[in-house]
Structures are given as C-alpha cells and as structure tokens.
N, C-alpha and C. Protein backbone atom coordinates (compact mmCIF):
# COMPACT_ATOMS: atom_id res chain seq x y z
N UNK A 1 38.55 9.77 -3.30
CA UNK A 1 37.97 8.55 -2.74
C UNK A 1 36.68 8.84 -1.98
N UNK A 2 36.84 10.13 -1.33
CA UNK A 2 35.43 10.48 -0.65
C UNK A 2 34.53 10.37 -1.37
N UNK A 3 34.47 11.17 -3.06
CA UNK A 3 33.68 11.12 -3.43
C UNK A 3 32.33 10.06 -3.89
N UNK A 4 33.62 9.04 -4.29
CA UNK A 4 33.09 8.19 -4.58
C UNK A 4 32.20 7.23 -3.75
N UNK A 5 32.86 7.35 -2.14
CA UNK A 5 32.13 6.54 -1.27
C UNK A 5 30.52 7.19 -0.69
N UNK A 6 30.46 8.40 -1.25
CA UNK A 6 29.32 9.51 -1.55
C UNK A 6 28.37 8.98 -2.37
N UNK A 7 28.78 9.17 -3.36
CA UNK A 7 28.49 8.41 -5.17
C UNK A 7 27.69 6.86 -4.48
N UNK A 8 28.23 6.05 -4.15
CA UNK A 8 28.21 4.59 -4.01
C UNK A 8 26.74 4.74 -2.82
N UNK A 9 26.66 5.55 -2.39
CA UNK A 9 25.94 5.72 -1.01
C UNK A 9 24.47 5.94 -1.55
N UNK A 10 24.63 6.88 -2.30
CA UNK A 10 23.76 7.26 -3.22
C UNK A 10 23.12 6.80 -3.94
N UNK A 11 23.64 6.07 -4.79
CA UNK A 11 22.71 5.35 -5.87
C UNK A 11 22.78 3.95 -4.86
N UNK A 12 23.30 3.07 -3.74
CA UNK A 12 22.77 2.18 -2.99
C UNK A 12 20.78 2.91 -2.69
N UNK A 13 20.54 4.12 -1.94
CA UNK A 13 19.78 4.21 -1.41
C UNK A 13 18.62 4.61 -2.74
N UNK A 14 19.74 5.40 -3.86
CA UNK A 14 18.19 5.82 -4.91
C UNK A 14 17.80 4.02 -5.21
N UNK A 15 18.41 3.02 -5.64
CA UNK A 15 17.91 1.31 -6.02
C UNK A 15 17.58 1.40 -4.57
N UNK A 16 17.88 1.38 -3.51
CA UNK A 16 16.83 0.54 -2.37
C UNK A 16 15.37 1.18 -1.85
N UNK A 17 14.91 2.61 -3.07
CA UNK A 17 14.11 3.09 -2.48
C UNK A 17 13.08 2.91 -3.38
N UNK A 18 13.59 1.85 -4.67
CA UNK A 18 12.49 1.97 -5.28
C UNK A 18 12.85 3.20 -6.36
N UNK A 19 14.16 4.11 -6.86
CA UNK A 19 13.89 5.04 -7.79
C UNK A 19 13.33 6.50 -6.95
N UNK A 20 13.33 6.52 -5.26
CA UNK A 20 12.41 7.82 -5.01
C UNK A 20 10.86 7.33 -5.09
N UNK A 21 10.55 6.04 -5.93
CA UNK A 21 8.99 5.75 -6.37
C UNK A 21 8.54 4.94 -4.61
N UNK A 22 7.48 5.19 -3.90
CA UNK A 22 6.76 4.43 -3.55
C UNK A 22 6.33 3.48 -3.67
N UNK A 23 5.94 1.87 -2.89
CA UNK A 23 5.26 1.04 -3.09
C UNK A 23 4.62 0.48 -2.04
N UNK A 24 3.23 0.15 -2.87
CA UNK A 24 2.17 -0.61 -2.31
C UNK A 24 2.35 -1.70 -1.43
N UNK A 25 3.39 -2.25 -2.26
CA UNK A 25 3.80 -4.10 -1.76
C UNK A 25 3.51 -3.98 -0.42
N UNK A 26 3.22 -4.85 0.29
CA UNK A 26 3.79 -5.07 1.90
C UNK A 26 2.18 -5.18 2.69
N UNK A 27 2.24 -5.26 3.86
CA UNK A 27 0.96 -5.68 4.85
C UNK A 27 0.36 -3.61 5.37
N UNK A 28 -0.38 -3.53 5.25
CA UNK A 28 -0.77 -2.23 6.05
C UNK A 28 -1.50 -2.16 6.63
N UNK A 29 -1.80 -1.66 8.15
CA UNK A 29 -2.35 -1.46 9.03
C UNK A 29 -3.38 -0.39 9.24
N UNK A 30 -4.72 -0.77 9.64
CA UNK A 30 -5.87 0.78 9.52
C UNK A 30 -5.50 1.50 11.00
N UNK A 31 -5.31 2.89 10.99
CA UNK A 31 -5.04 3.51 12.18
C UNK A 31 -6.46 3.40 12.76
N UNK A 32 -7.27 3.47 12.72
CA UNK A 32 -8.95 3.72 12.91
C UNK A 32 -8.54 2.66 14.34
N UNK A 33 -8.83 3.32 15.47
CA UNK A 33 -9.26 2.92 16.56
C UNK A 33 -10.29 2.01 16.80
N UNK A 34 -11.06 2.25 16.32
CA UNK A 34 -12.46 1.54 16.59
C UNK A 34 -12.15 -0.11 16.60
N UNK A 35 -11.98 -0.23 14.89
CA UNK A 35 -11.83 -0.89 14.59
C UNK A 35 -10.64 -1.68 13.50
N UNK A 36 -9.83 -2.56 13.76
CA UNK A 36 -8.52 -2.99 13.69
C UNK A 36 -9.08 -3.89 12.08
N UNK A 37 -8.14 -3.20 11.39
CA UNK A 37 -7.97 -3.94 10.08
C UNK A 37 -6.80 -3.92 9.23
N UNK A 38 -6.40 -4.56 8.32
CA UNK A 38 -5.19 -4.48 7.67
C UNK A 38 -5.47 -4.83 6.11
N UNK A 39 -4.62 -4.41 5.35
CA UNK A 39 -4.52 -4.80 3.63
C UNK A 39 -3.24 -5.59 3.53
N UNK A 40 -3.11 -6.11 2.33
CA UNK A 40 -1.75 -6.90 2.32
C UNK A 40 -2.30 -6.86 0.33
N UNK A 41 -1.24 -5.93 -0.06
CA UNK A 41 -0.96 -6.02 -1.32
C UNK A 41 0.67 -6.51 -1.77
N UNK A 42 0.15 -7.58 -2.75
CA UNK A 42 1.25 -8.81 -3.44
C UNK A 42 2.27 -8.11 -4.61
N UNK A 43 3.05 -9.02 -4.67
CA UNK A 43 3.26 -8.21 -5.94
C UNK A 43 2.98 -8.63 -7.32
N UNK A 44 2.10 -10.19 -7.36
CA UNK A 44 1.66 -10.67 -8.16
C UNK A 44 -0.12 -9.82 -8.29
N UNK A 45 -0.21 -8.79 -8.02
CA UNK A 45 -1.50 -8.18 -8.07
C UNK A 45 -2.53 -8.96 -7.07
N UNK A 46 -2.50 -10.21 -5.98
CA UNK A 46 -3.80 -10.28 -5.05
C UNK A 46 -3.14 -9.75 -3.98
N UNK A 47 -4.63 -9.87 -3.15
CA UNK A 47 -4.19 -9.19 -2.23
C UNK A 47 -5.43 -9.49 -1.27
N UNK A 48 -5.23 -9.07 0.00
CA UNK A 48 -6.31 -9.54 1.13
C UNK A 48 -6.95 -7.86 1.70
N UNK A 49 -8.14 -8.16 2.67
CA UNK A 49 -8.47 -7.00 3.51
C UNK A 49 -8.91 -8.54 4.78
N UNK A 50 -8.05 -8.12 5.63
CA UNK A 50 -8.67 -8.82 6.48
C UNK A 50 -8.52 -7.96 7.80
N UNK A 51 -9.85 -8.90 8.62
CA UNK A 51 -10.42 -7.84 9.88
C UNK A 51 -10.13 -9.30 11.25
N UNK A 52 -10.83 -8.61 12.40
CA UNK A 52 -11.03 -9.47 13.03
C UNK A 52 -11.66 -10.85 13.18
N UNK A 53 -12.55 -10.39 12.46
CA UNK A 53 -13.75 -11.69 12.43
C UNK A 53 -13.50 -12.08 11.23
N UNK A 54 -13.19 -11.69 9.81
CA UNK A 54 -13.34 -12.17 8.32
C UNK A 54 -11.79 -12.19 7.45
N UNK A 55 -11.57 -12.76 6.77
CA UNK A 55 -10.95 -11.98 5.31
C UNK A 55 -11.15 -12.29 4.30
N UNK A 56 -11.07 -11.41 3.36
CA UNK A 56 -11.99 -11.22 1.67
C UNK A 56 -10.52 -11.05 0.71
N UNK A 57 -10.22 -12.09 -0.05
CA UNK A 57 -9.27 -12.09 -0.98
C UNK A 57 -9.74 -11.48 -2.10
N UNK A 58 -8.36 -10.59 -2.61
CA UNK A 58 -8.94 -9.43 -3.95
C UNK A 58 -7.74 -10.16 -4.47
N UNK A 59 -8.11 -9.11 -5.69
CA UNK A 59 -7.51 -8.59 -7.04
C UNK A 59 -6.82 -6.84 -6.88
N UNK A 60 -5.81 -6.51 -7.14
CA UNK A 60 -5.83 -5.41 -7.95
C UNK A 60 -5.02 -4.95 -8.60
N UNK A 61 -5.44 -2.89 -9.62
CA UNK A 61 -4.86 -2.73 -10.43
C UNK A 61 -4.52 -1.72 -10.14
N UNK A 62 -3.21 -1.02 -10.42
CA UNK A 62 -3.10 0.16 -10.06
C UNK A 62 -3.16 1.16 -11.33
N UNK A 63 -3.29 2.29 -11.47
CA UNK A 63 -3.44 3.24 -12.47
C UNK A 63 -3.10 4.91 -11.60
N UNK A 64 -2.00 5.19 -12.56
CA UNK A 64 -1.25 6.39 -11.68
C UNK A 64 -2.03 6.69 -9.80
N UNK A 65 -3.04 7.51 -9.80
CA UNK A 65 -3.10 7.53 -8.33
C UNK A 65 -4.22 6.96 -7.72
N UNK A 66 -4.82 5.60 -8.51
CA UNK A 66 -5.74 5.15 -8.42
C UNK A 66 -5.96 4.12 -8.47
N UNK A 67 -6.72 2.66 -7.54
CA UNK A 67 -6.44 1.49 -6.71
C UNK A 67 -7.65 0.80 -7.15
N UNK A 68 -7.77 -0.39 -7.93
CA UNK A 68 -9.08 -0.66 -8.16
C UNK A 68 -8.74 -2.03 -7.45
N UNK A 69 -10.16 -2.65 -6.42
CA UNK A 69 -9.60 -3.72 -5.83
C UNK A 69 -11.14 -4.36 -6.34
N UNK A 70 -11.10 -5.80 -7.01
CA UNK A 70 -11.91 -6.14 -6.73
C UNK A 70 -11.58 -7.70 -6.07
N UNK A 71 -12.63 -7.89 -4.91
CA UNK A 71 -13.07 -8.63 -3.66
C UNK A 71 -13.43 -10.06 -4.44
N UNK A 72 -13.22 -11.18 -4.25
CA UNK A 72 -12.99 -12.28 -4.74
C UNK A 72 -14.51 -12.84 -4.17
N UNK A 73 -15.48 -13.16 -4.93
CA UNK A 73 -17.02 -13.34 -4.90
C UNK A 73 -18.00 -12.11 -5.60
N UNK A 74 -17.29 -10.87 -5.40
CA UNK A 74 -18.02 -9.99 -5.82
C UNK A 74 -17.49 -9.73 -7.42
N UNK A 75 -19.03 -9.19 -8.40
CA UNK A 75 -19.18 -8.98 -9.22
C UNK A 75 -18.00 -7.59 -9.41
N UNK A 76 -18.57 -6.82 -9.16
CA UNK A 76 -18.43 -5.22 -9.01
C UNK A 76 -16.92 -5.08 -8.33
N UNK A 77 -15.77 -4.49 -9.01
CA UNK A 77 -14.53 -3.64 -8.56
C UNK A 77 -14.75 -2.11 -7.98
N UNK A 78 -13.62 -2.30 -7.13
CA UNK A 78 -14.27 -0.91 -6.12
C UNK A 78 -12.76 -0.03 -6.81
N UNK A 79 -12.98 1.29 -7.18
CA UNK A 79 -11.99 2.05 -7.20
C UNK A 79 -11.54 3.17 -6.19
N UNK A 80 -10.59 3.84 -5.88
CA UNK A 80 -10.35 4.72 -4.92
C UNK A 80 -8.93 5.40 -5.30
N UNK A 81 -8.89 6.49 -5.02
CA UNK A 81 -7.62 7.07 -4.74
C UNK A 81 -6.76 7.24 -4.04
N UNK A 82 -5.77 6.90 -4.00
CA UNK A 82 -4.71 6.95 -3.25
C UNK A 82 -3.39 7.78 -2.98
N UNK A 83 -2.81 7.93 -1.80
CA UNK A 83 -1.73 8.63 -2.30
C UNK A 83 -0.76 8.12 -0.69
N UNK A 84 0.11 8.59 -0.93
CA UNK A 84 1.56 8.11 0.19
C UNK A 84 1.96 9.63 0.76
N UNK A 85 1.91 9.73 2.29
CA UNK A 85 2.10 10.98 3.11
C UNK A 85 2.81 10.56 4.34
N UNK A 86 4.01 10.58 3.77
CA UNK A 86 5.49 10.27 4.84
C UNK A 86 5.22 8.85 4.72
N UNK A 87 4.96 8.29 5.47
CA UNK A 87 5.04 6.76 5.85
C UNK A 87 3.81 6.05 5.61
N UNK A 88 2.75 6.91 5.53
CA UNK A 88 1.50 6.13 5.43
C UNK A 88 0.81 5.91 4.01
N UNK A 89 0.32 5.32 4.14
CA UNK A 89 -0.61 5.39 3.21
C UNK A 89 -2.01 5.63 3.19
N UNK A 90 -2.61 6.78 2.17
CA UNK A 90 -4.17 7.35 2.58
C UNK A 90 -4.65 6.70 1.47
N UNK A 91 -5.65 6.09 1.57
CA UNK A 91 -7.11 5.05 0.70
C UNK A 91 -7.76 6.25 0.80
N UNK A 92 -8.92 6.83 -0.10
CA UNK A 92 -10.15 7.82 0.07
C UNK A 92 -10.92 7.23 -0.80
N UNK A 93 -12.28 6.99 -0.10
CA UNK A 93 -13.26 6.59 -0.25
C UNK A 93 -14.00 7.42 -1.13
N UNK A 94 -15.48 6.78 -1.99
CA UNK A 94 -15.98 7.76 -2.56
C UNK A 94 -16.49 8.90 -1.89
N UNK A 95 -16.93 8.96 -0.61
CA UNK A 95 -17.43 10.07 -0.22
C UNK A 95 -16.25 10.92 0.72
N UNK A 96 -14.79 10.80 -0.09
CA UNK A 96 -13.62 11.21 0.33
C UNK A 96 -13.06 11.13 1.69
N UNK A 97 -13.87 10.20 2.08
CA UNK A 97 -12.85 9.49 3.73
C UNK A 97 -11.53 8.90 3.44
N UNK A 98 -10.86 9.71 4.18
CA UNK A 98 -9.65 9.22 4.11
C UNK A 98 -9.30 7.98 5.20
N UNK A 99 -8.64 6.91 4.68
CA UNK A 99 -8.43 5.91 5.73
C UNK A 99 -6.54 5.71 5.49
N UNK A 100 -6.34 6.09 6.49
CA UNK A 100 -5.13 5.62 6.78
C UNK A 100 -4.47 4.52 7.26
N UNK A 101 -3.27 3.97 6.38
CA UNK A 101 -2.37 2.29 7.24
C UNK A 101 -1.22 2.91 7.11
N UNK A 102 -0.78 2.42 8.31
CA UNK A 102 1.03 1.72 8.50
C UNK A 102 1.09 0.78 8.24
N UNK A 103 2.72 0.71 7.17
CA UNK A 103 3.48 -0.35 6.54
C UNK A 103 3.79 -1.28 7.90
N UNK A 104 3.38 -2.66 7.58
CA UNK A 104 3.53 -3.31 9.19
C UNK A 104 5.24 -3.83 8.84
N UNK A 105 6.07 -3.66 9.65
CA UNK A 105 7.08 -4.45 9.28
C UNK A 105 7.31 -5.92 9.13
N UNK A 106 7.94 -6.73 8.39
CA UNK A 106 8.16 -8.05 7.77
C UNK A 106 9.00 -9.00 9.03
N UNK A 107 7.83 -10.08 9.67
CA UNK A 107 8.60 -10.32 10.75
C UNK A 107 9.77 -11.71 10.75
C-alpha cells in the first residue's frame, strides 16, 4: 500500500509540473531595481510588457529556447533567448543582457 501511495504522489506532482517541462504562462516580474516592470504571457500566445507609465500589447512565439515577441503597432518582431534558472526566468538581450522576472503569484 505504501507503495502505491508513493506511485500516486508521483505522477500527481510529474502532471502538476507540467511533465518536469517549464512554463512561460503566468505574470513576471523585472528584478532590475531601477526600474519596475512586468511581462504577462497568455496561453493563447498575447501577451503584455507593461511598466509604470505605459503598456504595449504583443504577440508571441516560442521556438525551443527562443521568444519572439512582437509589440502590437510595431512592424518588426523582437527575438531573444531564454532560459528558466530555479524560479526565474532569464530574457537575454541581443547584446546578451540578461534580464531577470519572478513568477508573480495568481491573486
């Protein structure tokens, strides 16, 4: 019986994690001091960047480790790489700045 309540424990957490896979979904927060910003990717592919003063509704696509967002007025899609390090998530810019968010929790 142990085992099984092992077993059951198990595959509850491999389905609630997504497979082990990461996801984008959800609101994220820029650590950057300066200045306070957040993303919010959908799971219908839009998605926002909004700041203090503005927000700019996107589009995007994902492709294995790579984020193409394009900004709703603008011609031109921006691409970047991405990747997931413990809890966060790192955006890198073309000139390889890394920008880091926290997953904001769902209130």
């Amino acid at each position: 019986m142990k085992k099984h309540k092992i077993a059951i424990i198990i595959l509850i957490l491999f389905l609630t994690t997504g497979c082990g896979k990461k996801s984008i979904i959800g609101k994220w927060k820029s650590t950057n001091k300066k200045n306070e910003y957040y993303y919010n990717f959908n799971e219908d592919k839009t998605c926002s960047y909004e700041m203090t003063v503005a927000r700019l509704d996107c589009t995007y696509e994902i492709n294995e480790n790579k984020i193409t967002i394009l900004y709703k007025g603008n011609k031109n899609a921006h691409t970047f790489k991405y990747q997931f390090k413990g809890k966060s998530l790192i955006i890198i810019d073309d000139n390889n700045h890394q920008n880091t968010f926290i997953r904001q929790k769902k209130k």
